[in-house]
N, C-alpha and C. Protein backbone atom coordinates (compact mmCIF):
# COMPACT_ATOMS: atom_id res chain seq x y z
N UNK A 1 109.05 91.94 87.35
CA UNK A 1 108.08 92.68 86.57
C UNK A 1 107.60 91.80 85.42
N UNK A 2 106.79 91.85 85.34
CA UNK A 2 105.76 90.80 83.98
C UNK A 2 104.87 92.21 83.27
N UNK A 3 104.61 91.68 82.04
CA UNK A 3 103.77 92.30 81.35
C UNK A 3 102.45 92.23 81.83
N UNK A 4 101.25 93.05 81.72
CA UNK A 4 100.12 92.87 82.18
C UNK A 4 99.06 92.02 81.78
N UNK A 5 98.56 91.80 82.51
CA UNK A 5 97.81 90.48 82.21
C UNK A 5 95.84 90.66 82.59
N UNK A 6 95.39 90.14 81.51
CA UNK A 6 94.25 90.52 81.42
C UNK A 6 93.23 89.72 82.68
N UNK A 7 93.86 88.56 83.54
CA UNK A 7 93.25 87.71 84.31
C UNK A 7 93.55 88.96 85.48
N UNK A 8 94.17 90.00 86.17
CA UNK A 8 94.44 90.18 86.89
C UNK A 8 92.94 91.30 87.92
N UNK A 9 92.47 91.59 87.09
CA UNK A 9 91.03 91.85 87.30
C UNK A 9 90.49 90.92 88.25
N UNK A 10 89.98 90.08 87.41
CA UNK A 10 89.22 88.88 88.09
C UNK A 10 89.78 88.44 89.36
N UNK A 11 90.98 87.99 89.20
CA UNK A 11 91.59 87.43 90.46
C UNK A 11 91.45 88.68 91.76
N UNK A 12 91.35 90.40 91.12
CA UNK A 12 91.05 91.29 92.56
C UNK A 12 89.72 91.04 92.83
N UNK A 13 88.73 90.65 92.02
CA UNK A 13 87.12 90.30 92.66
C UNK A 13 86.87 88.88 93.29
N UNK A 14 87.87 88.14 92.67
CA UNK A 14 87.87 86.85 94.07
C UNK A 14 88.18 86.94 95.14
N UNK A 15 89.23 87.75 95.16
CA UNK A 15 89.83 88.26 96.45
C UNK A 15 88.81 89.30 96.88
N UNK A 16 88.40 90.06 96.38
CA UNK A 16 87.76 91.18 97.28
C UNK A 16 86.36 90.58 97.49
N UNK A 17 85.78 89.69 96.74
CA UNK A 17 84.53 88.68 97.14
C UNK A 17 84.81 88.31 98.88
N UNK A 18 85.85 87.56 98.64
CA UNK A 18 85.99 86.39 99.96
C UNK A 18 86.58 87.42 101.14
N UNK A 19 87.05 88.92 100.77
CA UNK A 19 87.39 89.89 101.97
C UNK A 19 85.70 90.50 102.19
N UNK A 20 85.04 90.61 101.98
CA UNK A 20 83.85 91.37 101.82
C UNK A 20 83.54 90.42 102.78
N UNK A 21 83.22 89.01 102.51
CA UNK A 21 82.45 87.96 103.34
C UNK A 21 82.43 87.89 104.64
N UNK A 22 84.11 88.41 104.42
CA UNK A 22 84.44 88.09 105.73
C UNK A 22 84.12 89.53 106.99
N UNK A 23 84.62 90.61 106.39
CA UNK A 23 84.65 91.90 107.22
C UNK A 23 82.85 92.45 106.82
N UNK A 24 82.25 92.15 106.68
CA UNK A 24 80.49 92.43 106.23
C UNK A 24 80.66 93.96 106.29
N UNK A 25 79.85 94.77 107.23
CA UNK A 25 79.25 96.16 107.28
C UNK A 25 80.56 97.20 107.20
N UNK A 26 81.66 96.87 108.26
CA UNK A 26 82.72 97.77 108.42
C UNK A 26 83.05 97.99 107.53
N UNK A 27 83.45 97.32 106.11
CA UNK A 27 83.69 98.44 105.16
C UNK A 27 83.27 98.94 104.00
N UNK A 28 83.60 100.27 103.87
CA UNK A 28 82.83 101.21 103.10
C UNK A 28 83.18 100.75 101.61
N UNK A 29 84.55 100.06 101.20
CA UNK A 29 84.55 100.31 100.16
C UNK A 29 86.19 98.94 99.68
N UNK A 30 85.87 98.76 98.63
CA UNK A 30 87.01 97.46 98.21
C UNK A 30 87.42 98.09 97.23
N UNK A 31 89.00 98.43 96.96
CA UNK A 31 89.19 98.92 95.59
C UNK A 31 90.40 98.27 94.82
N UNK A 32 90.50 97.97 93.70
CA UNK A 32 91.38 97.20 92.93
C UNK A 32 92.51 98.32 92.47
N UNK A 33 93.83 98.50 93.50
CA UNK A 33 95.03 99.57 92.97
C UNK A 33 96.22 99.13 92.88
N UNK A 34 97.17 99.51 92.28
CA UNK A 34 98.17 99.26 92.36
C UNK A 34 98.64 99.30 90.69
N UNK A 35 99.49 98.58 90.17
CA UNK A 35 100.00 98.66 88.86
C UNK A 35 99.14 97.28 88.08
N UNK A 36 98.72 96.79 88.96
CA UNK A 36 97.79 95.49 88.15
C UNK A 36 96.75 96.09 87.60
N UNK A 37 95.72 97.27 88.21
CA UNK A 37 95.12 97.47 88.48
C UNK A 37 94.67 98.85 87.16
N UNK A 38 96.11 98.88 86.29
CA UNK A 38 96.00 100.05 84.94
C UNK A 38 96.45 98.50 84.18
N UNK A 39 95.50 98.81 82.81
CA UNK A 39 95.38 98.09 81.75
C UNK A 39 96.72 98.36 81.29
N UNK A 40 97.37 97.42 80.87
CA UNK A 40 98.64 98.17 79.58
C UNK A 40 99.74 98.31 80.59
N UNK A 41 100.27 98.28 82.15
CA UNK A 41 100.98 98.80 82.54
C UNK A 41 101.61 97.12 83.01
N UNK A 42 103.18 97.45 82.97
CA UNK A 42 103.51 96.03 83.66
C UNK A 42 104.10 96.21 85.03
N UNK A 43 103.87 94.89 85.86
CA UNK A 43 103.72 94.84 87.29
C UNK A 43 104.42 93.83 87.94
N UNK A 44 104.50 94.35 89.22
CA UNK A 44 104.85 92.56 89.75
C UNK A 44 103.70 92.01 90.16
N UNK A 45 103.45 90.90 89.96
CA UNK A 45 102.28 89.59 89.68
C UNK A 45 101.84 89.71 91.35
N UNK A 46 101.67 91.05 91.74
CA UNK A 46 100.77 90.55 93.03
C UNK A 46 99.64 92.07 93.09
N UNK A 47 98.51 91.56 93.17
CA UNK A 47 97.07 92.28 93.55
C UNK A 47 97.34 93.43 94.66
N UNK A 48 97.20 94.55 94.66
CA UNK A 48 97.11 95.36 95.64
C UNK A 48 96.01 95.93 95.69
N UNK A 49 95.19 95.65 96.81
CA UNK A 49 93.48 95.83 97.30
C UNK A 49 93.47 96.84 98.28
N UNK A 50 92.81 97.97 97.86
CA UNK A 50 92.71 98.74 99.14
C UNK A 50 90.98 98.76 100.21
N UNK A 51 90.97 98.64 101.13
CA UNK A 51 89.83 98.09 102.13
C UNK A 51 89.70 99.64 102.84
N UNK A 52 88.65 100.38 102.52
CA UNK A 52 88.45 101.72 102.93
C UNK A 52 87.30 101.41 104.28
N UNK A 53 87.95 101.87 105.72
CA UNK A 53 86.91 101.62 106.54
C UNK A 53 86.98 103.09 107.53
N UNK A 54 86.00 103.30 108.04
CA UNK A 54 85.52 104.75 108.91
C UNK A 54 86.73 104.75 110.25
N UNK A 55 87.17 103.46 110.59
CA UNK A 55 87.96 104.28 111.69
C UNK A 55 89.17 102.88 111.71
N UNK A 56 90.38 103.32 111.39
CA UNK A 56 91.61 102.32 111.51
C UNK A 56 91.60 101.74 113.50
N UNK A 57 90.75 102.44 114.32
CA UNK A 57 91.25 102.00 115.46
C UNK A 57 90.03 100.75 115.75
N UNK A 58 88.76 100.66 115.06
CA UNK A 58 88.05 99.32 115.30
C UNK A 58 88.63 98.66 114.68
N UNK A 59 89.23 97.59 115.44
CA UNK A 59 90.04 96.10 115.35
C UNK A 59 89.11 94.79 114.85
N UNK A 60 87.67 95.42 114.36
CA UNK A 60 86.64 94.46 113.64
C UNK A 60 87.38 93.53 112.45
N UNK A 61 87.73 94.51 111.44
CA UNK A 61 88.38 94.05 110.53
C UNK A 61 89.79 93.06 110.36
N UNK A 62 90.64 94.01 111.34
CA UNK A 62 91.97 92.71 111.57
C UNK A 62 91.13 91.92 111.97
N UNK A 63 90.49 91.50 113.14
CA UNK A 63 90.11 90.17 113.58
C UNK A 63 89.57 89.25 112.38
N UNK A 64 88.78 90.37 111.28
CA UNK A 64 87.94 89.16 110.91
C UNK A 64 89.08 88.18 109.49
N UNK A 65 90.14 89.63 109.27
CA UNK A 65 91.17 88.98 108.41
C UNK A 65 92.05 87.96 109.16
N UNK A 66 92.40 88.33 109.97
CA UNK A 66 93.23 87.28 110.79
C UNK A 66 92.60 85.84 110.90
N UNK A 67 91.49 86.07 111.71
CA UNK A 67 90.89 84.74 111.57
C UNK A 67 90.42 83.58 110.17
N UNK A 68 90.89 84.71 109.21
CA UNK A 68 90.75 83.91 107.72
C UNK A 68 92.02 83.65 107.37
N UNK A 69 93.06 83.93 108.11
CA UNK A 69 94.31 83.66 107.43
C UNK A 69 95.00 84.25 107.12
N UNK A 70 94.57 85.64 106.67
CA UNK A 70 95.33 86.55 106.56
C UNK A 70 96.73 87.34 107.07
N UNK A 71 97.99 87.30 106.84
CA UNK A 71 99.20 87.85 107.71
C UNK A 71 98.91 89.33 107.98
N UNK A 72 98.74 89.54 109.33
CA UNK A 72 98.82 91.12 109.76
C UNK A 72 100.12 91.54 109.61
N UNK A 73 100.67 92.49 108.93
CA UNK A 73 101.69 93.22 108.87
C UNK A 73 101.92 94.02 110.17
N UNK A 74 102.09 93.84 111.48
CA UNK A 74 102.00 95.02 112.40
C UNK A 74 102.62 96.01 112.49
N UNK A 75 104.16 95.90 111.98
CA UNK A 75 105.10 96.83 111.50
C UNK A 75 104.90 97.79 110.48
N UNK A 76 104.10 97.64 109.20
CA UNK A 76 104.01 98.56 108.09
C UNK A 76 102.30 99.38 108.83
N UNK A 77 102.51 100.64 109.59
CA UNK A 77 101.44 101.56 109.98
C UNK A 77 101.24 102.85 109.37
N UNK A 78 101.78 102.55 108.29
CA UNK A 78 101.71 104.13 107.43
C UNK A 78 102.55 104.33 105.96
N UNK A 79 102.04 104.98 105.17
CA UNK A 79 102.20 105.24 104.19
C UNK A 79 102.96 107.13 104.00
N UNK A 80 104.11 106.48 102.97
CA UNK A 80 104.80 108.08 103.06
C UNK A 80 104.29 108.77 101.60
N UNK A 81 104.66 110.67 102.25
CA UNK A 81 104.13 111.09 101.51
C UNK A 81 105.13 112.49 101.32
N UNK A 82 105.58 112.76 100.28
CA UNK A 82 106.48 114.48 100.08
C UNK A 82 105.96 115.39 100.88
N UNK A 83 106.02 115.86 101.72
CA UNK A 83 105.59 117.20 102.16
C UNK A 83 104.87 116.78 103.35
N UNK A 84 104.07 115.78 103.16
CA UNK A 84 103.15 115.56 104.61
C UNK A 84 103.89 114.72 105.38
N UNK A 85 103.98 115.10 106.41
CA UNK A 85 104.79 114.43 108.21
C UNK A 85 104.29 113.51 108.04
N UNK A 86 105.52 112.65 108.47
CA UNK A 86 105.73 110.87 108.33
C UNK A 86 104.47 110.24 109.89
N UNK A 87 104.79 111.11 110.68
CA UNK A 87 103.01 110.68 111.79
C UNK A 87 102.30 111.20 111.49
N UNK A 88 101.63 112.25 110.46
CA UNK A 88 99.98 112.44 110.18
C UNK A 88 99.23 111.32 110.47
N UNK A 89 98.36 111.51 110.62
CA UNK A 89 96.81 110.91 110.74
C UNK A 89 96.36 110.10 108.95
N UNK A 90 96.91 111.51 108.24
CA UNK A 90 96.59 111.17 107.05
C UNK A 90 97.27 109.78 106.32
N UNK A 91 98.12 109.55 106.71
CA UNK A 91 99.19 108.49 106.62
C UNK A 91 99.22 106.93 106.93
N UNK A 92 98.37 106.90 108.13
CA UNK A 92 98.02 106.00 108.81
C UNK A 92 97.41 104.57 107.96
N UNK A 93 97.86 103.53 108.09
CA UNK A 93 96.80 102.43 107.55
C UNK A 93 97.49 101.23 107.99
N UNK A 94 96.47 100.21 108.13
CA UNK A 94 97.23 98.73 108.55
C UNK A 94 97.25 97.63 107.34
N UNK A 95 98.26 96.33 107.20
CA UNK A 95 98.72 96.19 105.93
C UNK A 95 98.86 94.73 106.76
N UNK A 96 98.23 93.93 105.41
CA UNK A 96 98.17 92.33 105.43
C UNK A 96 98.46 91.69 104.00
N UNK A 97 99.45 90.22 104.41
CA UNK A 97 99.66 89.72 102.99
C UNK A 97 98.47 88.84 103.03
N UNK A 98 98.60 88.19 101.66
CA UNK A 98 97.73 86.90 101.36
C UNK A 98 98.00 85.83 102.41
N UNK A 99 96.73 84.76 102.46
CA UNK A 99 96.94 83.67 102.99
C UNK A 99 98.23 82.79 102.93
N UNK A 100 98.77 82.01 103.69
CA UNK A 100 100.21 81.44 103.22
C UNK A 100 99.45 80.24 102.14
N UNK A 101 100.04 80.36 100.89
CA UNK A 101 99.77 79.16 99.69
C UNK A 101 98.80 79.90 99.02
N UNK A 102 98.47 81.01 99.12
CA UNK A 102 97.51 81.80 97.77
C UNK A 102 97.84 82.66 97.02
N UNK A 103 97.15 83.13 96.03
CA UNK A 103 97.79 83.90 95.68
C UNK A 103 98.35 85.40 96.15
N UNK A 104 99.53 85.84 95.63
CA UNK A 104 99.93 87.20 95.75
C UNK A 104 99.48 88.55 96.48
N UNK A 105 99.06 88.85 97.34
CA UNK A 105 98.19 89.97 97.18
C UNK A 105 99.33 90.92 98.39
N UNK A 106 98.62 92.14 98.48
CA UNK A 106 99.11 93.20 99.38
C UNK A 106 97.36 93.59 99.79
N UNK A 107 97.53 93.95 101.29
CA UNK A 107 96.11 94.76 101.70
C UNK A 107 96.02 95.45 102.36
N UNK A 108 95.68 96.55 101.87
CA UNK A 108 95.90 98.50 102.52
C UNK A 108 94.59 98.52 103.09
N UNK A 109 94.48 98.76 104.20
CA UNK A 109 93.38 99.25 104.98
C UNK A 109 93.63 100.59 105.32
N UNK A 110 92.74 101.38 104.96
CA UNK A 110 93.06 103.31 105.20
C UNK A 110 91.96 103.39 105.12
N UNK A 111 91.46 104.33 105.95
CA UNK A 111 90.49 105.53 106.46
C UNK A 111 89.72 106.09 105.55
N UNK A 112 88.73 106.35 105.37
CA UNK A 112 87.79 107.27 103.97
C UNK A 112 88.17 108.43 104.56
N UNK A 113 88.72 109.13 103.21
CA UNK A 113 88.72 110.52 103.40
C UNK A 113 90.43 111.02 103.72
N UNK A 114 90.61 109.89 103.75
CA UNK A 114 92.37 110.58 104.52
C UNK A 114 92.99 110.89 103.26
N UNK A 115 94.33 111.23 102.83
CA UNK A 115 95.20 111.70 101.92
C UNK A 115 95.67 110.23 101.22
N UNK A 116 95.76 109.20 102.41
CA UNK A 116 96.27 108.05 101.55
C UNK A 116 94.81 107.21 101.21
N UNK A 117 94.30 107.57 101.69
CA UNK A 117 93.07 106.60 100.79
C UNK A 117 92.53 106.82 99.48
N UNK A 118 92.88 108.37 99.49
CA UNK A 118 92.67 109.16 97.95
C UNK A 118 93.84 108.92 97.42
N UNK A 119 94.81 108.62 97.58
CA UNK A 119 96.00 108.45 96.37
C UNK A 119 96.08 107.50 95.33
N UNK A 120 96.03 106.24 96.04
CA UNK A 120 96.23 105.17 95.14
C UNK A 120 95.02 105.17 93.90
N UNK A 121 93.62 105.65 94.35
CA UNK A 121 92.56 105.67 93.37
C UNK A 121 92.88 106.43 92.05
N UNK A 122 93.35 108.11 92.46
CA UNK A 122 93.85 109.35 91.65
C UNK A 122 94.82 108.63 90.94
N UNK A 123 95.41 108.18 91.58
CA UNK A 123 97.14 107.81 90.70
C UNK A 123 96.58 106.68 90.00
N UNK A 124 95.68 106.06 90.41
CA UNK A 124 95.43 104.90 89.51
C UNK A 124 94.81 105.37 87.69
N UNK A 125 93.60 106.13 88.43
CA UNK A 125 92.36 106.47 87.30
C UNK A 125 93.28 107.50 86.21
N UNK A 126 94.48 108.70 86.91
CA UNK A 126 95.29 109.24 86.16
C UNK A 126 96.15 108.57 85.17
N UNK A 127 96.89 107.67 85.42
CA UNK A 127 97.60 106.71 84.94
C UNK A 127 96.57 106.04 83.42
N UNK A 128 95.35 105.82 84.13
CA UNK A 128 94.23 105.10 83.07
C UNK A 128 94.49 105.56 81.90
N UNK A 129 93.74 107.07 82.53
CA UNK A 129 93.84 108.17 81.64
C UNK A 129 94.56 108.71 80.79
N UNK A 130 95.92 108.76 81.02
CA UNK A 130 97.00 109.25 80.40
C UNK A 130 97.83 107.81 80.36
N UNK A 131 98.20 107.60 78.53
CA UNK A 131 98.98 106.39 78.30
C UNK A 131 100.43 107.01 78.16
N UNK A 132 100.87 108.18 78.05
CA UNK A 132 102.43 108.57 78.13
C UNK A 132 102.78 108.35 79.50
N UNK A 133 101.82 108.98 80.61
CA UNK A 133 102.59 109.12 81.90
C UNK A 133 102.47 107.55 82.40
N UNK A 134 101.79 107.13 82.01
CA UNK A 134 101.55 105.24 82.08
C UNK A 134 102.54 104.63 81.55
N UNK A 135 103.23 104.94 80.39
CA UNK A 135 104.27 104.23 80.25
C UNK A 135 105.41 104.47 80.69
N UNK A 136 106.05 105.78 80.90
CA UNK A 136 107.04 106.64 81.72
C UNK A 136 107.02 106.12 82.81
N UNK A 137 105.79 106.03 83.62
CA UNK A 137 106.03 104.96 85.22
C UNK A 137 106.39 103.85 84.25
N UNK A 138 106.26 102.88 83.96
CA UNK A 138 106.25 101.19 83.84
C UNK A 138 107.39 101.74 83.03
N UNK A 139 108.38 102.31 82.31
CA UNK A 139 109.39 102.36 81.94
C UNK A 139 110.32 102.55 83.24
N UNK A 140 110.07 103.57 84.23
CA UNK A 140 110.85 103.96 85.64
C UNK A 140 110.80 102.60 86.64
N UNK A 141 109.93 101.46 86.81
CA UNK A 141 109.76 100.34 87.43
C UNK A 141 110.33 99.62 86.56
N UNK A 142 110.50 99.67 85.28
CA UNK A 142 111.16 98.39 84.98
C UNK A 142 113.06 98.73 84.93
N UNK A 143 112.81 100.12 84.78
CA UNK A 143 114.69 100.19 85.05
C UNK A 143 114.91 99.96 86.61
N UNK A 144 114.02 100.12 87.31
CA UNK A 144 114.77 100.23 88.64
C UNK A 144 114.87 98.82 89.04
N UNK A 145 113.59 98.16 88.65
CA UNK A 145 113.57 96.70 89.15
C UNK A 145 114.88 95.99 88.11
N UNK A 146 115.37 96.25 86.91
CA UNK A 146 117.06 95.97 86.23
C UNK A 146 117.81 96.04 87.19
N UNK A 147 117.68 97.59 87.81
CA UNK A 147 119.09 98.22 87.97
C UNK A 147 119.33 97.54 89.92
N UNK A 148 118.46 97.06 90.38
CA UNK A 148 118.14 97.05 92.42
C UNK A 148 117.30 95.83 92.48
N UNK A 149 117.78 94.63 91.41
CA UNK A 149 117.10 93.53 91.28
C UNK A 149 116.60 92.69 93.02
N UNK A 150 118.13 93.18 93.64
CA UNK A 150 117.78 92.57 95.23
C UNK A 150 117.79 93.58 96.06
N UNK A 151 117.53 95.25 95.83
CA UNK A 151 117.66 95.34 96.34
C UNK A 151 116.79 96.48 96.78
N UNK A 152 115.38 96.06 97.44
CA UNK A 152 113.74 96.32 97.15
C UNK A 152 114.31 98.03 98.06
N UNK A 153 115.08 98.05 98.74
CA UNK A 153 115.21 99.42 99.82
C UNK A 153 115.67 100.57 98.23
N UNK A 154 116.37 100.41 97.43
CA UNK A 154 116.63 101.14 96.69
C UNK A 154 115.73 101.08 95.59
N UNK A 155 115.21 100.57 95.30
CA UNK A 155 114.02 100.65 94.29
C UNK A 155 112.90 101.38 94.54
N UNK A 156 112.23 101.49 96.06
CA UNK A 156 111.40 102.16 96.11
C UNK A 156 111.82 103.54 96.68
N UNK A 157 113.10 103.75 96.82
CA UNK A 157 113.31 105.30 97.47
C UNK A 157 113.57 105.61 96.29
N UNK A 158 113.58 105.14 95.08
CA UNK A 158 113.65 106.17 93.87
C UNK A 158 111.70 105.92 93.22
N UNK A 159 111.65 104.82 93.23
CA UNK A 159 110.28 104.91 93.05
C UNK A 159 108.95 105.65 93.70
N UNK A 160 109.33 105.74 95.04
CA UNK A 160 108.11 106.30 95.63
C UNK A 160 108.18 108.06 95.26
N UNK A 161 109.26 108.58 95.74
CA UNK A 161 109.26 110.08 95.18
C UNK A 161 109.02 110.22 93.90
N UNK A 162 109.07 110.03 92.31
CA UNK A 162 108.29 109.59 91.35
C UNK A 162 107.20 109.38 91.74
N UNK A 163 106.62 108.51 92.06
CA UNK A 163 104.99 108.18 92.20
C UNK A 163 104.59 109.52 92.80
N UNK A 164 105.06 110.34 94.17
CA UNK A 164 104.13 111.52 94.50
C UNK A 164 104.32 112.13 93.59
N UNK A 165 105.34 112.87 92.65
CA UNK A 165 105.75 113.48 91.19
C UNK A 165 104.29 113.32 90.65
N UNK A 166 104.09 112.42 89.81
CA UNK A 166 103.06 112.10 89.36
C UNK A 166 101.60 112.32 89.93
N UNK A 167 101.53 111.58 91.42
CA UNK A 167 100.14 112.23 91.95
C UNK A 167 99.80 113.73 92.29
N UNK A 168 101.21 114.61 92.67
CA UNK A 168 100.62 115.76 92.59
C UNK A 168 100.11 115.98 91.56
N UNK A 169 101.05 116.03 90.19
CA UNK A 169 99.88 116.13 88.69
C UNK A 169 99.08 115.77 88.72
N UNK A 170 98.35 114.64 89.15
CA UNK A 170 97.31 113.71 89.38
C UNK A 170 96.02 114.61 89.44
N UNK A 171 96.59 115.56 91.10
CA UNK A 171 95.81 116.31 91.78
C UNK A 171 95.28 117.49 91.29
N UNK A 172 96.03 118.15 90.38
CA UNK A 172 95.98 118.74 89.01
C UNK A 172 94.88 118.78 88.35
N UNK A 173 95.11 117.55 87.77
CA UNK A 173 94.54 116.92 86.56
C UNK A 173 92.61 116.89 87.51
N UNK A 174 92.82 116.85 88.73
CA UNK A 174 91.17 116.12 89.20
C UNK A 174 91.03 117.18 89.40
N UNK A 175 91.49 118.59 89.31
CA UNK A 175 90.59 120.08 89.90
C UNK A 175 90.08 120.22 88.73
N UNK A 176 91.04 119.77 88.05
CA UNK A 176 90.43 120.48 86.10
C UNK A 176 89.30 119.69 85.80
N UNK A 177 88.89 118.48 85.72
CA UNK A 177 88.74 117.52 85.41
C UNK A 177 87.24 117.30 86.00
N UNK A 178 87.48 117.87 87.68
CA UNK A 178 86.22 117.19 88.39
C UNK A 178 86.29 115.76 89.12
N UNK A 179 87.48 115.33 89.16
CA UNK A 179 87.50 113.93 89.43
C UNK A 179 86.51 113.73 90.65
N UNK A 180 86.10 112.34 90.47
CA UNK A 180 85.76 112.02 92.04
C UNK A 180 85.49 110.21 92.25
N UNK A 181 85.57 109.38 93.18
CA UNK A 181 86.34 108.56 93.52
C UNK A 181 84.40 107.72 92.71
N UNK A 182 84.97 107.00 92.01
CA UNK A 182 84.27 106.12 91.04
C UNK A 182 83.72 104.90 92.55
N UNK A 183 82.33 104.30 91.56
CA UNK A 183 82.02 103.36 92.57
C UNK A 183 83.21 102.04 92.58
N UNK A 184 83.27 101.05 93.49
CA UNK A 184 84.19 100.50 94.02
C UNK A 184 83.67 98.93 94.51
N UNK A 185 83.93 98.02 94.31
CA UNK A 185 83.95 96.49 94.89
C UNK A 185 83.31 96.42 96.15
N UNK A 186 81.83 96.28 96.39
CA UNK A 186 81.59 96.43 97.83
C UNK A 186 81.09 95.52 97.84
């Protein structure tokens, strides 16, 4: 975990520049999420980009990441969620690291409209929004990453239930609120 860093912006629009180039029309939408991705919050030093496209089963996109270098994750096909079944539809997404020798990144490809394509945005813009529940997470990541330094399986089974904690409030917070998914890196 590092403190946040004001370059970490920029470095998601280089990256989401040179993913755009590559995947052209297929996708709808490039978005900068994850803990880099809230001002003020500290993270581990890698970019998490989410790539919103109309249907996870056109293989347009892996191809065009693959052929840039990109590592297909074939094993990570879904994202968990409290309450919603571990095979939903809603769940579904395919997941690539950075080039080998670049920088850091993670890359969520999910569906417009599904449950996980709306999360990371909500939880993000909530987090923005609110600097207590912003620091309460980055206080809960930095004890766990102390306490499970090696040991990433226990860090996120206490972390991820927390994170839905929070996005249900999230979900909350966007009925009251009006939220709705801000323009995005296209």
């Amino acid at each position: 975990m590092v403190a946040y860093r004001q370059e970490w912006p920029g470095e998601f629009f280089r990256l989401a520049g040179a993913i755009r180039e590559a995947v052209g029309e297929e996708v709808l939408r490039i978005d900068h999420i994850g803990s880099t991705s809230v001002p003020g919050l500290s993270a581990k030093d890698v970019i998490d980009i989410q790539v919103t496209v109309r249907d996870l089963d056109d293989r347009s996109v892996v191809e065009a990441l693959v052929g840039l270098g990109y590592l297909f994750k074939e094993r990570v096909m879904r994202d968990l969620l409290v309450g919603t079944a571990k095979d939903s539809r809603e769940l579904r997404k395919l997941f690539f690291r950075e080039k080998p020798g670049e920088r850091p990144a993670n890359i969520h490809i999910r569906e417009m409209g599904r449950v996980n394509q709306r999360y990371p945005l909500l939880f993000r813009d909530y987090l923005r929004a609110f600097a207590p529940v912003r620091e309460a997470y980055g206080q809960v990541k930095r004890e766990l990453a102390q306490r499970f330094p090696e040991d990433e399986d226990a860090y996120y089974a206490i972390k991820d239930p927390y994170m839905d904690t929070v996005y249900f409030a999230a979900e909350a917070w966007a009925k009251d609120v009006g939220w709705e998914m801000d323009g995005a890196f296209v």
